[in-house]
Protein backbone atom coordinates (compact mmCIF):
# COMPACT_ATOMS: atom_id res chain seq x y z
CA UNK A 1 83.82 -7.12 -86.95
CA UNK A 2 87.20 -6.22 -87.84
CA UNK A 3 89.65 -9.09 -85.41
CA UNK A 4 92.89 -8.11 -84.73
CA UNK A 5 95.02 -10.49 -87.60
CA UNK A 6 97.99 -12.93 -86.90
CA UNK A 7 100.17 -15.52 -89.24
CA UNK A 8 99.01 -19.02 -88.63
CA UNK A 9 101.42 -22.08 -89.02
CA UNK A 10 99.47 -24.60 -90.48
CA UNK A 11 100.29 -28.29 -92.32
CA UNK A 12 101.02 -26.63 -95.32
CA UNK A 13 102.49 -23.69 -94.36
CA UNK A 14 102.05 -20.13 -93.13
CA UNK A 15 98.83 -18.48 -92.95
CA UNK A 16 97.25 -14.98 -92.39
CA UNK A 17 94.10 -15.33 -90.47
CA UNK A 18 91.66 -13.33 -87.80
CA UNK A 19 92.33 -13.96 -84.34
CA UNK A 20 89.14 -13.33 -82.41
CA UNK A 21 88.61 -12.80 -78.42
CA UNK A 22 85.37 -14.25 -78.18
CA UNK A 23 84.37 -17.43 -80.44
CA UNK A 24 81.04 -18.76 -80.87
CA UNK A 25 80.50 -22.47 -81.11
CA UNK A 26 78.10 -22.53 -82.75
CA UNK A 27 75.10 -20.85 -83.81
CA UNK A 28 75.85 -22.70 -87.04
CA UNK A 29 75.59 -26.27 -86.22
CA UNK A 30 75.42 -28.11 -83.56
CA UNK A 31 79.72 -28.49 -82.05
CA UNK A 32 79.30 -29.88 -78.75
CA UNK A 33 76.56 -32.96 -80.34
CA UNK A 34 78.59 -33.99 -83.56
CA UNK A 35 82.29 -32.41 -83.11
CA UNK A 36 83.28 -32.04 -80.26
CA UNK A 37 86.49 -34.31 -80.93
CA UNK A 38 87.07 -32.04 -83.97
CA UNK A 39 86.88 -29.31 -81.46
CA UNK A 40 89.54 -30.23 -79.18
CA UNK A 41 91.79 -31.29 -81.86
CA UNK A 42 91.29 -27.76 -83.19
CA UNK A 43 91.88 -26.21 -80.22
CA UNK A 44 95.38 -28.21 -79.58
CA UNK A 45 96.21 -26.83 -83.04
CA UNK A 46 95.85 -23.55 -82.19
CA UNK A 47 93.46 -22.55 -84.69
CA UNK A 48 90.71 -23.67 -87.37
CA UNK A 49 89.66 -23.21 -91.49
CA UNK A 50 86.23 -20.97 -91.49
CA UNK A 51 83.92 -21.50 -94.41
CA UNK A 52 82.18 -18.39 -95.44
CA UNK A 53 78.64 -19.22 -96.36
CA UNK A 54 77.55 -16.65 -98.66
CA UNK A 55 80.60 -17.74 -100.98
CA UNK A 56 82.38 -20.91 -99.68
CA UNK A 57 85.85 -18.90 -99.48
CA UNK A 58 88.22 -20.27 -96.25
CA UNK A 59 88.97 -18.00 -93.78
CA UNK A 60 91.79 -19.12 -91.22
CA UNK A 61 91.06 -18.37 -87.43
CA UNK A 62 93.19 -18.31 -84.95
CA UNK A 63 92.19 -19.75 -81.74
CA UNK A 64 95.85 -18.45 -79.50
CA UNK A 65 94.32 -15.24 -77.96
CA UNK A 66 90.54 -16.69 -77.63
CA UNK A 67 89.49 -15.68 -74.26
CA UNK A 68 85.57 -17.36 -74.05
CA UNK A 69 83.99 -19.63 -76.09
CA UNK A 70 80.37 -19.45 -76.18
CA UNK A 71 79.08 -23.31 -77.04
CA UNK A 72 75.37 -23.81 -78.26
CA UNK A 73 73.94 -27.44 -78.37
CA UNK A 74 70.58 -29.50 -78.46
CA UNK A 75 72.70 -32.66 -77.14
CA UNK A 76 76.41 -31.35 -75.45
CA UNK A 77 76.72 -35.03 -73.90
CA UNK A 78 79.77 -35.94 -76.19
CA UNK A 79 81.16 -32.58 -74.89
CA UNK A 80 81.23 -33.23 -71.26
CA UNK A 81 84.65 -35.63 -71.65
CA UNK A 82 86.65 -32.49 -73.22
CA UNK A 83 85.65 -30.56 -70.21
CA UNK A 84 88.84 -31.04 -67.92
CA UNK A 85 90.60 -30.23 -70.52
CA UNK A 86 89.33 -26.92 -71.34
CA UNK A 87 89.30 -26.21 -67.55
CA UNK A 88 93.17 -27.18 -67.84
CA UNK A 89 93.75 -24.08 -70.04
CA UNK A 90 92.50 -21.66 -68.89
CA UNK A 91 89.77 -20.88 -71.38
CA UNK A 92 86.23 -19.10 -70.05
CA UNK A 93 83.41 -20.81 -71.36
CA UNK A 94 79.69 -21.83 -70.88
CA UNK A 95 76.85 -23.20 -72.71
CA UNK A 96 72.99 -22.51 -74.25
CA UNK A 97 71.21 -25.50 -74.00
CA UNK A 98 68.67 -25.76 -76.48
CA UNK A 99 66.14 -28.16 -74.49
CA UNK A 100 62.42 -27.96 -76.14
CA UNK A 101 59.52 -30.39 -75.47
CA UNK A 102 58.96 -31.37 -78.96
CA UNK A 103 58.78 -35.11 -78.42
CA UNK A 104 55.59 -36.11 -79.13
CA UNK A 105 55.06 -33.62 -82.03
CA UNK A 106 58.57 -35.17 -83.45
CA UNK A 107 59.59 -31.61 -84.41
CA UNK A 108 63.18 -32.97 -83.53
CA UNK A 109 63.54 -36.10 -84.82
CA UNK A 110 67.34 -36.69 -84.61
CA UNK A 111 67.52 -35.80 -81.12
CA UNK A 112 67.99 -38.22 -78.26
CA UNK A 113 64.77 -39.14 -75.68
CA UNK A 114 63.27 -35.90 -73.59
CA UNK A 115 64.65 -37.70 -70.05
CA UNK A 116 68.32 -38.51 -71.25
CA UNK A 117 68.70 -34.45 -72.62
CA UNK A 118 67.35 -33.64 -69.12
CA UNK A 119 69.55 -35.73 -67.59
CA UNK A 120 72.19 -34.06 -69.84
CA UNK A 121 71.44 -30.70 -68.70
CA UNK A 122 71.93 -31.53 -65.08
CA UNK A 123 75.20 -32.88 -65.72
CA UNK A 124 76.50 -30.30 -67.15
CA UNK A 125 75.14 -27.94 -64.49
CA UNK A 126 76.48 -29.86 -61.76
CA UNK A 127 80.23 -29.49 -63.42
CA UNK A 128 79.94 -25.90 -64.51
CA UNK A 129 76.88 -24.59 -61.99
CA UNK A 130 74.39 -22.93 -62.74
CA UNK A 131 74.91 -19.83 -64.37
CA UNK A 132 77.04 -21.69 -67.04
CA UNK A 133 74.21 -23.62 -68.32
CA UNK A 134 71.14 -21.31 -70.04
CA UNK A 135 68.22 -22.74 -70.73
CA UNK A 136 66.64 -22.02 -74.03
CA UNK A 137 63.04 -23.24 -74.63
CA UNK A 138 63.81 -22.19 -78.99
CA UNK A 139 61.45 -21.57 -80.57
CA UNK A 140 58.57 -21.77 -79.33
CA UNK A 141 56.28 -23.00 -82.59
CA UNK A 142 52.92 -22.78 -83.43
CA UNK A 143 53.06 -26.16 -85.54
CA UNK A 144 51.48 -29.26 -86.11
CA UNK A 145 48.85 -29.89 -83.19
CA UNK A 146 50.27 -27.13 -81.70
CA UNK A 147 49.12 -25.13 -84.18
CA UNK A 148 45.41 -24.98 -82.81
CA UNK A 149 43.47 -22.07 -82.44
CA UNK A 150 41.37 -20.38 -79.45
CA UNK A 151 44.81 -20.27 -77.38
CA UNK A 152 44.92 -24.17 -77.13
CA UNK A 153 48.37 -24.22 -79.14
CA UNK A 154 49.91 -21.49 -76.46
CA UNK A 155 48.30 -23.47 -73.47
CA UNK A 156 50.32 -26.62 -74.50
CA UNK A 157 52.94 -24.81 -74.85
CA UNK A 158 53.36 -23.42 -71.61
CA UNK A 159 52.67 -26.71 -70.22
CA UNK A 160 55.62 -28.16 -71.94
CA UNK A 161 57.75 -24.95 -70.76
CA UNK A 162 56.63 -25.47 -67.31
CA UNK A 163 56.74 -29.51 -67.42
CA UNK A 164 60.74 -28.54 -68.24
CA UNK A 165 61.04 -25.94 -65.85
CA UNK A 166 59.77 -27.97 -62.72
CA UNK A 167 63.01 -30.68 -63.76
CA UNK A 168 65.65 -28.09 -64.17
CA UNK A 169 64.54 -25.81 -61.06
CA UNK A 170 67.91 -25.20 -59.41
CA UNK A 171 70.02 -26.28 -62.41
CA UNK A 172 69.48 -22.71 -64.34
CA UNK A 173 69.28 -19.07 -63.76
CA UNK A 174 67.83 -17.93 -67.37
CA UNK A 175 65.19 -19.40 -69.63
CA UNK A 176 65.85 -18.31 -72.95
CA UNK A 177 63.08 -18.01 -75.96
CA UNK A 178 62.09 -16.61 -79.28
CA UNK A 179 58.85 -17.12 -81.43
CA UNK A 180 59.48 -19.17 -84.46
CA UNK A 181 59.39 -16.69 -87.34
CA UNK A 182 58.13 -19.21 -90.37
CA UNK A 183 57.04 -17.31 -92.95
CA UNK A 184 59.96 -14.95 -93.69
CA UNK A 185 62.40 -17.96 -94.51
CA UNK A 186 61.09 -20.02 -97.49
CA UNK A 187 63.38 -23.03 -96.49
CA UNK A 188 61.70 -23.35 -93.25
CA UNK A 189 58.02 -23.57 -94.30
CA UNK A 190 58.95 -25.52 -97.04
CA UNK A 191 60.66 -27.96 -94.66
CA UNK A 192 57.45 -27.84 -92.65
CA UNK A 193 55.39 -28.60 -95.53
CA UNK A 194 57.55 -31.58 -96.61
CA UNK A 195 56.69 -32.91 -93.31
CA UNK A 196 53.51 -32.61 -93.60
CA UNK A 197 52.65 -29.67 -91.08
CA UNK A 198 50.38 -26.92 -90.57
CA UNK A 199 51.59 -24.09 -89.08
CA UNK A 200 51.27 -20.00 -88.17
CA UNK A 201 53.06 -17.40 -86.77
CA UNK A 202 52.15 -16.25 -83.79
CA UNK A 203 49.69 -13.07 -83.02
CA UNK A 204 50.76 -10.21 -81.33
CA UNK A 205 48.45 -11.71 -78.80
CA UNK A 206 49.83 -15.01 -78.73
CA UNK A 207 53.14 -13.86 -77.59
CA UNK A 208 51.88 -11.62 -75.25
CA UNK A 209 49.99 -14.50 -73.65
CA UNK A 210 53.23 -16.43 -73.53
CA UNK A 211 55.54 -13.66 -72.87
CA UNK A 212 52.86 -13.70 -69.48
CA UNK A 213 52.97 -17.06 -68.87
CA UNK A 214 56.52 -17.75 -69.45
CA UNK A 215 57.04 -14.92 -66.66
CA UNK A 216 54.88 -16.53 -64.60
CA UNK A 217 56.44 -19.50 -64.37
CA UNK A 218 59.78 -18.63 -63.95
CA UNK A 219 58.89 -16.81 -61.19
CA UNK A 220 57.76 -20.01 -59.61
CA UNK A 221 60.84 -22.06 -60.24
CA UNK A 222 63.70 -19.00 -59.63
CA UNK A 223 64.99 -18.11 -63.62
CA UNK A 224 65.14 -15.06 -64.92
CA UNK A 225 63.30 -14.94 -68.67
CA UNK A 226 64.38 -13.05 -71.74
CA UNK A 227 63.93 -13.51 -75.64
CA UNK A 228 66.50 -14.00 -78.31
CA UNK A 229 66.90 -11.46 -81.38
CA UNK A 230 62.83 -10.72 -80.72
CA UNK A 231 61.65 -6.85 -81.86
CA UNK A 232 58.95 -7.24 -79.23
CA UNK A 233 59.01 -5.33 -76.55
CA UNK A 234 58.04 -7.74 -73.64
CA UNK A 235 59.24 -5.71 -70.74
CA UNK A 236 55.99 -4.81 -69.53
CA UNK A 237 55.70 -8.86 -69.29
CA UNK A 238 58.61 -9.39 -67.17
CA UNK A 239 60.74 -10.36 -70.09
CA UNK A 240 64.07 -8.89 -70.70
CA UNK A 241 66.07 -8.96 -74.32
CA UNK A 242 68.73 -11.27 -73.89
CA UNK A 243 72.26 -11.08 -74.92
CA UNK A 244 73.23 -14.62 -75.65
CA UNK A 245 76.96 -13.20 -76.49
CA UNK A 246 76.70 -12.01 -72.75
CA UNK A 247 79.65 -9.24 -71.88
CA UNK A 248 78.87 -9.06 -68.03
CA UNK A 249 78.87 -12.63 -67.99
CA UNK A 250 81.97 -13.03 -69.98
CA UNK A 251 83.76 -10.43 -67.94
CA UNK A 252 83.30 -12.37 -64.81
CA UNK A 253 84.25 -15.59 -66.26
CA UNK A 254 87.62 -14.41 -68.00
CA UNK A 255 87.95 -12.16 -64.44
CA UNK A 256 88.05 -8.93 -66.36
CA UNK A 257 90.78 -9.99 -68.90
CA UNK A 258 92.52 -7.13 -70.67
CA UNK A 259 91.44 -8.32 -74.25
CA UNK A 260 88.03 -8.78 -73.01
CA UNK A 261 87.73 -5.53 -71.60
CA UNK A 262 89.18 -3.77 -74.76
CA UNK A 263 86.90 -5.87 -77.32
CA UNK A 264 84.37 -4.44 -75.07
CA UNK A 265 85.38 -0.79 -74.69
CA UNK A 266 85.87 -0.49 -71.08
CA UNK A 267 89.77 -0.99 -70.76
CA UNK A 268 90.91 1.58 -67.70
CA UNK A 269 87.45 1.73 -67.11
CA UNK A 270 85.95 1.37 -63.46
CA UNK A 271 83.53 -0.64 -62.08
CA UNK A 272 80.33 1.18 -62.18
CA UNK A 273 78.89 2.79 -59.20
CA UNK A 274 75.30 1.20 -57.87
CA UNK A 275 72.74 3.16 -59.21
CA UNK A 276 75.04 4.29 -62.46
CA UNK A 277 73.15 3.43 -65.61
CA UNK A 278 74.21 0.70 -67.52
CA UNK A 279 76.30 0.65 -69.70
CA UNK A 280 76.28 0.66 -73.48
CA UNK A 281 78.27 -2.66 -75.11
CA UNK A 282 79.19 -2.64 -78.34
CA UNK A 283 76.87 -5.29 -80.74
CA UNK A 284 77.77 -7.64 -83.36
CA UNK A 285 77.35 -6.26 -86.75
CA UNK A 286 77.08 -9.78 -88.45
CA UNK A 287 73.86 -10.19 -86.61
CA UNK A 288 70.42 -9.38 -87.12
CA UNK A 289 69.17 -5.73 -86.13
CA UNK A 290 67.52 -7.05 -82.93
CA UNK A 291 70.36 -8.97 -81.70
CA UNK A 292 72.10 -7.32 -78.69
CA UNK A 293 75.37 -9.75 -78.84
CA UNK A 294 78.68 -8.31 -78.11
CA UNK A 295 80.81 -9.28 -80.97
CA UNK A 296 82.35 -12.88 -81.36
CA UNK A 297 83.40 -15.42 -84.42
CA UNK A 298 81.22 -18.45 -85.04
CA UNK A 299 84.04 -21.07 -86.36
CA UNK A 300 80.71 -22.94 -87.15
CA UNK A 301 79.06 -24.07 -90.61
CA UNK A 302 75.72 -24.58 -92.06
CA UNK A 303 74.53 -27.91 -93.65
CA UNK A 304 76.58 -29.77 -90.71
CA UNK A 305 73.66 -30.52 -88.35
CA UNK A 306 71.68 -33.92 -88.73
CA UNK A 307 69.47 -33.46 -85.63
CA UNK A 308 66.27 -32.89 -88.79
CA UNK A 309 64.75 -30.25 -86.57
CA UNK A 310 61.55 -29.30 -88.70
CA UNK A 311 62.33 -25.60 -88.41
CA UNK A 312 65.95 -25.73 -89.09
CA UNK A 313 66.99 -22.34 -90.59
CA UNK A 314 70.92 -23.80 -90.97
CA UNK A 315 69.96 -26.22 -93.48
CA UNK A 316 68.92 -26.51 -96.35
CA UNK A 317 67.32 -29.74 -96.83
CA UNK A 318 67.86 -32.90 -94.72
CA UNK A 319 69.96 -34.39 -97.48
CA UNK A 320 72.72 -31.12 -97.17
CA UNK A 321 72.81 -32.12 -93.73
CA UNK A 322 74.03 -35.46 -94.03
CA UNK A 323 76.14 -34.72 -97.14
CA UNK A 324 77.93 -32.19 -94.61
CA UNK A 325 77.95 -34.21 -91.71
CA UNK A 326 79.84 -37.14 -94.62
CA UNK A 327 82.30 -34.66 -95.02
CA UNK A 328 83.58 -34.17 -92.02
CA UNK A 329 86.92 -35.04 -91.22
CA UNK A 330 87.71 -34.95 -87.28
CA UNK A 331 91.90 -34.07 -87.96
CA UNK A 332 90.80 -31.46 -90.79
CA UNK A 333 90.82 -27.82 -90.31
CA UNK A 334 87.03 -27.02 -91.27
CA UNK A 335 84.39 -28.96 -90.08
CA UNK A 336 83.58 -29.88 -93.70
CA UNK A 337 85.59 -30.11 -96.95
């Protein structure tokens, strides 16, 4: 995505830099759990240092004409302070909460007890309402004792989904899923290996079954499911593609603002008519092909997160982690040196 660019006054100096409408925080690490102080500071400064991770370069972003921030988090508690604050400017925002039931398979190790992250969630949907919070149940892995065959892995599953979605009834509007893709990314089986795990992708089968069940029970409890950046066409399931990066939702939070509307191609554009067929938003090219995002800049970085999720895909090891998480300076620019 090509942002609109801007000179940035920084400590030492002017700087050229992007200057993004939409900023995602973060798909990267987890923000909201281990910076949110870094965060705010950031935003008071008007802008933050980018670390490219194919090469490491710096790329300065400006945060002045951010319009929404999109916030992803396993455990936003340490977020919830900042809120006012945010409110206080002006800025759109709202939140995918990552809440799995992986406790007693300790697929999430780092994470604090199933009840407090509940407890979290309705927090945070009780100062922001419903919409604003989005349930994701990501992903959902065949792993471990879950790993069973004869569709006893998928049963348990759906029990934890619907053991979640009984407690957050009323709190959320969307439940949000993908099936863990393992064997294409040699850093996640190998991290399931390390910790000593069996595991498969699902069937075709499989995730028809839970497509189906997942349907089901939202429809009991009042959400609306859809997957995240799956090829799978679950429609005939109930289950929608999801936009996570959501431009109808963002419109109505930043009321129709004219940057939003022009990152989005429909300044001067009216509303559409009932009936009209929706329209076509423009999607992020940094993402994967089955991503329907509207284009945004993650300001996060990988090797940050110490929650030692078993499937992590942003880390590397466990050690890279923490060594990143050392780094991190809550007055510096980038979230790690």
């Amino acid at each position: 995505m090509a942002w609109s660019t801007t000179t940035i006054a920084t400590a030492h100096g002017p700087e050229r830099g992007v200057a993004p409408v939409l900023v995602a925080a973060s798909r990267a690490t987890d923000i909201p759990a281990f910076y949110a102080p870094w965060f705010v500071n950031r935003l008071r400064a008007g802008h933050v240092l980018w670390r490219n991770p194919f090469n490491g370069h710096g790329q300065y972003v400006s945060l002045t004409r951010m319009r929404c921030v999109v916030f992803w988090s396993k455990n936003p508690a340490p977020l919830l302070p900042f809120l006012p604050e945010l409110d206080a400017r002006g800025l759109a925002y709202y939140l995918h909460y990552t809440l799995n039931d992986y406790e007693a398979e300790g697929f999430e190790p780092g994470l604090p007890p199933l009840a407090r992250r509940v407890e979290t969630f309705c927090r945070w949907a009780d100062a922001l309402g419903p919409e604003r919070v989005v349930w994701r149940f990501d992903p959902l892995l065949l792993a471990g004792p879950l790993a069973a065959p004869g569709g006893e892995g998928c049963a348990r599953l759906l029990g934890k989904v619907e053991g979640l979605a009984r407690q957050l009834a009323g709190y959320t509007r969307k439940l949000v899923f993908s099936f863990a893709d393992i064997a294409p990314y040699r850093k996640v089986w190998t991290s399931l290996r390390r910790a000593g795990l069996p595991w498969r992708d699902c069937t075709r089968q499989e995730m028809q079954t839970l497509a189906l069940g997942i349907a089901q029970i939202c429809t009991a409890y009042g959400l609306t499911p859809a997957t995240c950046g799956e090829t799978a066409d679950l429609r005939a399931w109930g289950v929608a593609h999801n936009r996570c990066i959501d431009p109808e939702l963002v419109l109505r939070l930043t009321r129709n603002h004219p940057d939003v509307l022009r990152l989005l191609g429909r300044e001067g554009q009216q509303t559409l008519l009932p009936g009209a067929p929706p329209p076509r938003w423009p999607r992020d090219p940094g993402q994967r092909p089955a991503c329907a995002c509207v284009p945004c800049k993650d300001i996060g970085q990988y090797n940050t997160c110490p929650h030692g999720c078993v499937y992590c895909y942003a880390n590397t090891s466990p050690a890279a982690a923490r060594r990143g998480r050392a780094a991190h300076d809550p007055q510096g620019e980038a979230i790690a040196l």
